[in-house]
Protein backbone atom coordinates (compact mmCIF):
# COMPACT_ATOMS: atom_id res chain seq x y z
CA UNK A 1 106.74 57.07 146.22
CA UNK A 2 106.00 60.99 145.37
CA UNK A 3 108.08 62.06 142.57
CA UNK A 4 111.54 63.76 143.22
CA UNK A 5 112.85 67.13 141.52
CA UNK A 6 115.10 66.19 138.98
CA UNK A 7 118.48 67.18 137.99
CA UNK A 8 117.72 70.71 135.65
CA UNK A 9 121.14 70.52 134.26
CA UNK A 10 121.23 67.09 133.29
CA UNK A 11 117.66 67.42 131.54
CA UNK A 12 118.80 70.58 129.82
CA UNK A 13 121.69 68.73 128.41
CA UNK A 14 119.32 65.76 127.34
CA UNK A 15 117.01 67.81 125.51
CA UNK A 16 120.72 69.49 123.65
CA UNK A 17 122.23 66.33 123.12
CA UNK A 18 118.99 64.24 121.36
CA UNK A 19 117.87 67.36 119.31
CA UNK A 20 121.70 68.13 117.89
CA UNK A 21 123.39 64.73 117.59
CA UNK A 22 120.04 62.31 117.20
CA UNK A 23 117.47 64.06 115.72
CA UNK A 24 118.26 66.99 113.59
CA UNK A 25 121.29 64.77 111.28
CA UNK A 26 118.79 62.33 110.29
CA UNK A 27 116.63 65.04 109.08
CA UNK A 28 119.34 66.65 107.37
CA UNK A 29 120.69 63.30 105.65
CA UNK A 30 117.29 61.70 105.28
CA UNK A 31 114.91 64.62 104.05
CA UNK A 32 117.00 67.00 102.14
CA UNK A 33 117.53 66.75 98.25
CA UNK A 34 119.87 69.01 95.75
CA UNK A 35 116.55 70.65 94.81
CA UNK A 36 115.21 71.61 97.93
CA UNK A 37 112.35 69.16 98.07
CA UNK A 38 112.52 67.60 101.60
CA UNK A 39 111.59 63.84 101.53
CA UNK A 40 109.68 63.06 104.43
CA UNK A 41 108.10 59.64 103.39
CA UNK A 42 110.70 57.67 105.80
CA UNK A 43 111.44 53.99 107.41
CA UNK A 44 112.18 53.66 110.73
CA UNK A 45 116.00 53.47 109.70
CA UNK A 46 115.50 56.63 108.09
CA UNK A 47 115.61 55.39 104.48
CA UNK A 48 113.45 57.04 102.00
CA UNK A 49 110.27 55.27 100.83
CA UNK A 50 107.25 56.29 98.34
CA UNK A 51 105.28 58.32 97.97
CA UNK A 52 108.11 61.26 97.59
CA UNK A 53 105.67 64.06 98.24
CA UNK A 54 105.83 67.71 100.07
CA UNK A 55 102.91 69.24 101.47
CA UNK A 56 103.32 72.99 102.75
CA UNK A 57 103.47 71.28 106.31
CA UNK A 58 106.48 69.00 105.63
CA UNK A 59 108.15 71.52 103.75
CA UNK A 60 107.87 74.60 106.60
CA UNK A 61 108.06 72.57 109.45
CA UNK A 62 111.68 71.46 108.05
CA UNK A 63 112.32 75.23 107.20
CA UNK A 64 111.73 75.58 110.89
CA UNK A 65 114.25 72.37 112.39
CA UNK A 66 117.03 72.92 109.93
CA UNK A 67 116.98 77.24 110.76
CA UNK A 68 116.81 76.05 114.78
CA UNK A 69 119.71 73.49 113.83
CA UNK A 70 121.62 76.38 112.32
CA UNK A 71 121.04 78.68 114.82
CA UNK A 72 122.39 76.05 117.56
CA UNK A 73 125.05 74.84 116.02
CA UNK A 74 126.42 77.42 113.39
CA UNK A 75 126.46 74.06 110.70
CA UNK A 76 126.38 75.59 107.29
CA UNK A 77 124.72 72.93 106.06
CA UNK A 78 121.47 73.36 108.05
CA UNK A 79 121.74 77.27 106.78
CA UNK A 80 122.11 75.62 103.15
CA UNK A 81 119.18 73.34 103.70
CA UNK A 82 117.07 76.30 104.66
CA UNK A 83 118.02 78.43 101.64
CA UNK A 84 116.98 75.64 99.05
CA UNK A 85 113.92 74.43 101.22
CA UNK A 86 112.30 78.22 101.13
CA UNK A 87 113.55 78.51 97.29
CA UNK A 88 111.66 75.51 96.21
CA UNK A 89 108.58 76.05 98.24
CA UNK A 90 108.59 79.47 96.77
CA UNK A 91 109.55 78.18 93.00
CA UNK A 92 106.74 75.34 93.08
CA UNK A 93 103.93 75.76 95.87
CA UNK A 94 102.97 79.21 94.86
CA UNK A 95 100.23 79.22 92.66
CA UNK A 96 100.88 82.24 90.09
CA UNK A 97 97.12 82.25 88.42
CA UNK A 98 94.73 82.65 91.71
CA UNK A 99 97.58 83.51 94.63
CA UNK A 100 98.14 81.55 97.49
CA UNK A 101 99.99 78.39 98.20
CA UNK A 102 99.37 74.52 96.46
CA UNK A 103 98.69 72.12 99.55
CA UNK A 104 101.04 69.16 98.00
CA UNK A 105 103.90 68.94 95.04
CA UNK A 106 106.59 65.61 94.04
CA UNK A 107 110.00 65.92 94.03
CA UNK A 108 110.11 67.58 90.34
CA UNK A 109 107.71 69.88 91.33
CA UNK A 110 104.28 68.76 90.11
CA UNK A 111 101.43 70.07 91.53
CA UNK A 112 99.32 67.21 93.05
CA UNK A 113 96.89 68.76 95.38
CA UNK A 114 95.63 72.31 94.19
CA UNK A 115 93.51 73.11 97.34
CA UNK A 116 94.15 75.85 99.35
CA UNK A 117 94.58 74.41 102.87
CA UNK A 118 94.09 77.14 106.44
CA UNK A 119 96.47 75.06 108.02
CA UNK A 120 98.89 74.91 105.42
CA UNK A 121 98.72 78.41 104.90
CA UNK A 122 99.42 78.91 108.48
CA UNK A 123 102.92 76.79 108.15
CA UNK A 124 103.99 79.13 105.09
CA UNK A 125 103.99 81.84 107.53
CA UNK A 126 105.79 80.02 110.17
CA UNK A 127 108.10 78.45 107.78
CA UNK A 128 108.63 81.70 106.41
CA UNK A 129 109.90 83.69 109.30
CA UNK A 130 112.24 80.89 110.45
CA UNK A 131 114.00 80.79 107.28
CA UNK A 132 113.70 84.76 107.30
CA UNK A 133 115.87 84.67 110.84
CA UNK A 134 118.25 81.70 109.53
CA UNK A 135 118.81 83.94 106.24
CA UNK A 136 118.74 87.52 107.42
CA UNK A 137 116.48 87.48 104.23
CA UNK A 138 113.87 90.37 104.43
CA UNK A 139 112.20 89.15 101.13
CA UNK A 140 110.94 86.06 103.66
CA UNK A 141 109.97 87.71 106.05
CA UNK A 142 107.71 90.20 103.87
CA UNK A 143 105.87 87.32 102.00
CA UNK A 144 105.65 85.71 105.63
CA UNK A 145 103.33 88.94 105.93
CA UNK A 146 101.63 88.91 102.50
CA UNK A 147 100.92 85.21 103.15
CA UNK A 148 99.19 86.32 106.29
CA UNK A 149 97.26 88.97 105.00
CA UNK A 150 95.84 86.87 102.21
CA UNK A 151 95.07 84.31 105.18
CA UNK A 152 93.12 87.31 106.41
CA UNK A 153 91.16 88.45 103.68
CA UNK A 154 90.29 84.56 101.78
CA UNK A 155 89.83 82.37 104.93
CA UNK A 156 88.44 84.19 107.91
CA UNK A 157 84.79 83.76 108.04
CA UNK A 158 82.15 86.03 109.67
CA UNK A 159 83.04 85.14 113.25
CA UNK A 160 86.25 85.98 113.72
CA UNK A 161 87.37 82.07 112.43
CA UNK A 162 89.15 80.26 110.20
CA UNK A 163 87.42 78.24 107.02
CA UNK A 164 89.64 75.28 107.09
CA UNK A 165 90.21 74.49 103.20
CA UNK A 166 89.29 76.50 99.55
CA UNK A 167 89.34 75.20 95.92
CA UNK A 168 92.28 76.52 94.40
CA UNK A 169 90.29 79.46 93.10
CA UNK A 170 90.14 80.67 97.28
CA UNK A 171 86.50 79.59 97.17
CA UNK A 172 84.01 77.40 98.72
CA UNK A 173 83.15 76.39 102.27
CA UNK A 174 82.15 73.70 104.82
CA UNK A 175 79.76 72.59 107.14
CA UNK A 176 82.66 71.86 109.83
CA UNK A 177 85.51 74.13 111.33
CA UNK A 178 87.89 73.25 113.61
CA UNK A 179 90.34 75.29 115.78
CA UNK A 180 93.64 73.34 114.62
CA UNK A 181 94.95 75.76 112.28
CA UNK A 182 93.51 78.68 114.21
CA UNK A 183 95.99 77.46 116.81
CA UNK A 184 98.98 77.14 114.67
CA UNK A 185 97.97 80.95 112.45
CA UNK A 186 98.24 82.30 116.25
CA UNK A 187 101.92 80.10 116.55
CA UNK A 188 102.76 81.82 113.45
CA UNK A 189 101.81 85.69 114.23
CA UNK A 190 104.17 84.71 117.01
CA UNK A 191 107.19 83.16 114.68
CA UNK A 192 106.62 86.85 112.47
CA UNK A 193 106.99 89.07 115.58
CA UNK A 194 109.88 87.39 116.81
CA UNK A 195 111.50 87.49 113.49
CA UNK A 196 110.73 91.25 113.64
CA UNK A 197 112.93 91.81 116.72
CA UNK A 198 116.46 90.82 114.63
CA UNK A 199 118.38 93.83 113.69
CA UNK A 200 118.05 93.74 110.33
CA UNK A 201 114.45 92.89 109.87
CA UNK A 202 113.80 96.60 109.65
CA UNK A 203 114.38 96.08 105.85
CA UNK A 204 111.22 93.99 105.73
CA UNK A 205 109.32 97.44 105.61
CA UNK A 206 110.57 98.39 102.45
CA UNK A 207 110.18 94.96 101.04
CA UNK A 208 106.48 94.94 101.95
CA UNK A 209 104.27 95.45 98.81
CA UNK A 210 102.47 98.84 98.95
CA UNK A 211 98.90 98.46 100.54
CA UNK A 212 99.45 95.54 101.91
CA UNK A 213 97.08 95.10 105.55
CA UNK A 214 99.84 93.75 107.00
CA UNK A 215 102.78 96.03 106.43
CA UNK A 216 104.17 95.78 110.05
CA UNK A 217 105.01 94.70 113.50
CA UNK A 218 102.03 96.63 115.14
CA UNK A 219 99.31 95.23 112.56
CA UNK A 220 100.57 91.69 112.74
CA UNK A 221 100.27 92.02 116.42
CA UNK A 222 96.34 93.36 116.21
CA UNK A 223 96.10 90.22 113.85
CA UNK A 224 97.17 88.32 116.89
CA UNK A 225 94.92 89.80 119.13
CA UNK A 226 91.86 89.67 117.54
CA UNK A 227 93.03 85.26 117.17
CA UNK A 228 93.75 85.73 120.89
CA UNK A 229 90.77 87.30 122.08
CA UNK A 230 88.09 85.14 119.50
CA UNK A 231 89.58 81.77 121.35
CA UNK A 232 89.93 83.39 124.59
CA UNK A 233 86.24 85.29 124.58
CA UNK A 234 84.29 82.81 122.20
CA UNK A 235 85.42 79.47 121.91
CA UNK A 236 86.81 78.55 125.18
CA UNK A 237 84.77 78.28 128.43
CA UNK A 238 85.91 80.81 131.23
CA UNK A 239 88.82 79.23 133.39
CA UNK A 240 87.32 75.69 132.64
CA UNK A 241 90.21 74.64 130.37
CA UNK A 242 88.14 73.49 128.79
CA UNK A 243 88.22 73.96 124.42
CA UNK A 244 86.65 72.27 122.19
CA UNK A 245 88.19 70.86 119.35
CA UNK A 246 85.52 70.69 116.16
CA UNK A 247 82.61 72.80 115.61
CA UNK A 248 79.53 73.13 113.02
CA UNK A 249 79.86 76.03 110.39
CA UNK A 250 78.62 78.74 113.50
CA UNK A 251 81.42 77.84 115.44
CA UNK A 252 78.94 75.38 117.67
CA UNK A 253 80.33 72.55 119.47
CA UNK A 254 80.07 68.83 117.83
CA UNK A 255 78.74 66.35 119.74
CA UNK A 256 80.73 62.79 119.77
CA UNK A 257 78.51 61.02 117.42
CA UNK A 258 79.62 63.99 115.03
CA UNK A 259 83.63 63.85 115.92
CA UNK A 260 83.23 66.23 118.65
CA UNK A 261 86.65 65.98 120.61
CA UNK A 262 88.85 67.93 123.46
CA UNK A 263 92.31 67.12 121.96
CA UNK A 264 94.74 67.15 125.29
CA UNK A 265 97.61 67.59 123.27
CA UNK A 266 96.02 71.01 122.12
CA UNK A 267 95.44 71.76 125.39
CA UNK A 268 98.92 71.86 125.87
CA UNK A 269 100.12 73.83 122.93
CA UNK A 270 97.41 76.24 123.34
CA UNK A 271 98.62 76.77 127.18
CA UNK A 272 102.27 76.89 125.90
CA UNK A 273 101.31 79.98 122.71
CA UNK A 274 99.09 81.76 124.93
CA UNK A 275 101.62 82.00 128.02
CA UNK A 276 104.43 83.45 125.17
CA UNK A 277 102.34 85.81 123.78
CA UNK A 278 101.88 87.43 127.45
CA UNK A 279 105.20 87.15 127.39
CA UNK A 280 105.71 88.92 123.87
CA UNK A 281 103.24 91.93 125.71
CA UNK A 282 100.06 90.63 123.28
CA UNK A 283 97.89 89.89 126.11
CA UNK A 284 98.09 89.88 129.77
CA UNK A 285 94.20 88.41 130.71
CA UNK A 286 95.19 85.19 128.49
CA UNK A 287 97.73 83.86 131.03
CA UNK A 288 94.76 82.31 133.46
CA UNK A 289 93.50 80.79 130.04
CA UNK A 290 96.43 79.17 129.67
CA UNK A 291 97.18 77.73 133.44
CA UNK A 292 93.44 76.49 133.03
CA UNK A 293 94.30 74.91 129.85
CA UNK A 294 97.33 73.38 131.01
CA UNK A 295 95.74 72.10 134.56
CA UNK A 296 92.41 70.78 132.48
CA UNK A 297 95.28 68.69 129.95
CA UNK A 298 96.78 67.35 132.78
CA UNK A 299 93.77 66.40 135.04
CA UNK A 300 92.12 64.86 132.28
CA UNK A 301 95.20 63.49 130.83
CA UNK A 302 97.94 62.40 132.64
CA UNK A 303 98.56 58.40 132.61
CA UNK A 304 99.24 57.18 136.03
CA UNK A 305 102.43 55.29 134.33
CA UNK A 306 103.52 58.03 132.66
CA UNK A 307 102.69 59.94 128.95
CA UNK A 308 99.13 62.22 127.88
CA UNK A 309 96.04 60.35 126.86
CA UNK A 310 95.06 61.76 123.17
CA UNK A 311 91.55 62.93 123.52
CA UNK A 312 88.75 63.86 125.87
CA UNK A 313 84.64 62.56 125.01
CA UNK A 314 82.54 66.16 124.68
CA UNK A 315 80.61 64.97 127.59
CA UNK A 316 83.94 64.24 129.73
CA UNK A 317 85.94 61.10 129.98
CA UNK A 318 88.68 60.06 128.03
CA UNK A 319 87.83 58.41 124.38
CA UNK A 320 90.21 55.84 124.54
CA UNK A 321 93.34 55.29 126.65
CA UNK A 322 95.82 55.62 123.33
CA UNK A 323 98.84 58.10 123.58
CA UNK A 324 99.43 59.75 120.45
CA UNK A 325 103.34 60.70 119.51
CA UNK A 326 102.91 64.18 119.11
CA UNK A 327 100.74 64.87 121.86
CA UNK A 328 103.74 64.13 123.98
CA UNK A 329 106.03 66.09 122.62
CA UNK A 330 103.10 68.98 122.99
CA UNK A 331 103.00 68.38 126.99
CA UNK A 332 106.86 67.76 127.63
CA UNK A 333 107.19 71.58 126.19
CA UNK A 334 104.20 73.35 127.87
CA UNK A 335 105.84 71.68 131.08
CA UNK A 336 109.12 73.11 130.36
CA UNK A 337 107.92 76.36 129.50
CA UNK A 338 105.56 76.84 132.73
CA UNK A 339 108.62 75.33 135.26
CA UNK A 340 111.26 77.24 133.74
CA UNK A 341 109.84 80.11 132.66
CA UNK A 342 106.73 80.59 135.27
CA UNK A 343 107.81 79.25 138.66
CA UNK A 344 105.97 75.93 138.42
CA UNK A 345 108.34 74.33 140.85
CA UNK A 346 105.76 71.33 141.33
CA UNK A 347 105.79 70.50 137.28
CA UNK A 348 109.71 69.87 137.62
CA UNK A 349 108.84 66.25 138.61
CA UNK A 350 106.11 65.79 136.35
CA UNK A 351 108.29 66.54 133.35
CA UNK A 352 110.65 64.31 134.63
CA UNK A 353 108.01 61.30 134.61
CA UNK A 354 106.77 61.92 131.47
CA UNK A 355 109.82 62.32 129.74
CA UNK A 356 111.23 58.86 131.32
CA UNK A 357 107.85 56.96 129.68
CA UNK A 358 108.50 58.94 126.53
CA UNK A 359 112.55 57.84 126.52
CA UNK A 360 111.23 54.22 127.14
CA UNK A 361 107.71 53.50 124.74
CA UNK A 362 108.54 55.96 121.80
CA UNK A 363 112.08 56.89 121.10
């Protein structure tokens, strides 16, 4: 039986009810601490278990669900949450000797991994300008930018990429790259420029530190291009969907035997960034990048009863037929965003489906 259009209003009001009254309290009663330190180390009755660690991706991505939680529901304790979340990643994760941000700290503080880690880095940013919007804080949203210039000048390599992890000292390299936090710097250019557009975030000029290369709007915007147009013109194959998910140090595709991968779920996300940055005027040409990306995800992906298969083989074919948690959550947005936002009448059922195997195997 072909799948039926669903009700719109009753899945908007899912999506409402489970993030506000299921998910976001059990952060906010789980995670958070008087200090600021978010415990994310959790049972599956949401009880607290060891190790109590942070890493700059626990700690952002929180900064990011309790500012969305304040922003939906006005709670001044998601607004609280957010204010001692950025002041203890800004207290203890900075490193004051050779700049940037420690990759991991315990709950008192202590530094226990010293790296300097691309894809943490990238969260800082996106972390950042969340709590910046939840705050009206210009100071945020100005290291946001200093965070991303530094980014800039310690990680990028001579292609255009992204070195995926430093000594503490910002140096060193590897024989391996990966586009993973490529993908998620590009999600937080985004997060900045949106934060730019409040009213007040005009004050984040004259918080900027003088000389800075990323003093404003219009530069973090040609940051995002050149991101934009180094997947879109170099990594990615022209309207294949097709983009690959580890490389050697000369940004050459792995084979499997070396961990080559297509990840589906980044398929997804990459379709979902690059269709709101057309949106955000950054670049028109990317939007057939990311209907190819989408439409490749799916193809490959889809499970005939229901969810996204994790990974594709380089040479085509799935992997293995496991369904990663995340990677769900990944499609179930792109296929919101592309039926309500670009027409894509026919993905109405799909999200439906996929969203009714996710509601029955994982939540």
């Amino acid at each position: 039986m072909a799948d039926q259009t669903p009700d719109k209003q009753a899945l908007r009001n899912w999506f409402h009810t489970h993030l506000v009254d299921e998910i976001l309290p059990h952060w906010l009663e789980a995670a958070v601490t008087p200090s600021g330190f978010f415990h994310v180390s959790l049972d599956r009755a949401w009880q607290r278990v060891e190790p109590a660690q942070a890493t700059l991706v626990s700690q952002c991505r929180l900064l990011y669900d309790f500012s969305v939680g304040w922003r939906l529901t006005g709670d001044d304790h998601y607004r609280d949450a957010v204010a001692a979340g950025a002041e203890f990643l800004i207290r203890y994760f900075t490193d004051p000797e050779w700049r940037g941000w420690f990759f991991s700290v315990g709950p008192e503080g202590q530094v226990l991994d010293d790296k300097k880690d691309a894809y943490g880095h990238a969260f800082v940013i996106f972390g950042l300008a969340h709590a910046a919007r939840a705050l009206q804080d210009p100071k945020l949203l100005a290291l946001a930018r200093e965070t991303l210039a530094l980014v800039r000048a310690e990680f990028m390599d001579g292609f255009g990429g992204i070195v995926p992890t430093l000594s503490r000292q910002l140096v060193g390299s590897s024989n391996q790259r990966t586009q993973n936090p490529i993908m998620h710097l590009f999600e937080a250019h985004l997060a900045v420029l949106e934060a730019h557009q409040e009213p007040w975030a005009e004050d984040t000029l004259r918080a900027a530190v003088v000389g800075h290369s990323i003093s404003s709007p219009e530069t973090v915007a040609a940051s995002a291009r050149e991101i934009g147009h180094f997947v879109h013109g170099f990594l990615s194959l022209p309207g294949s969907g097709r983009l690959p998910e580890m490389y050697d140090e000369t940004w050459t595709e792995l084979s499997r035997d070396r961990g080559g991968r297509i990840d589906l779920g980044h398929a997804c996300e990459w379709a979902f960034l690059l269709s709101r940055a057309t949106e955000m005027g950054l670049g028109e040409e990317w939007l057939p990048m990311a209907e190819a990306l989408l439409a490749h995800g799916l193809e490959v992906g889809e499970a005939p009863d229901g969810g996204l298969y994790s990974n594709e083989a380089p040479e085509g074919g799935l992997l293995r037929p496991d369904k990663g948690w995340w990677q769900q959550c990944e499609m179930l947005r792109a296929l919101v965003h592309f039926a309500a936002w670009r027409g894509r009448d026919d993905l109405w059922p799909k999200l439906q489906r996929h969203l009714d195997f996710v509601r029955s195997e994982f939540l």
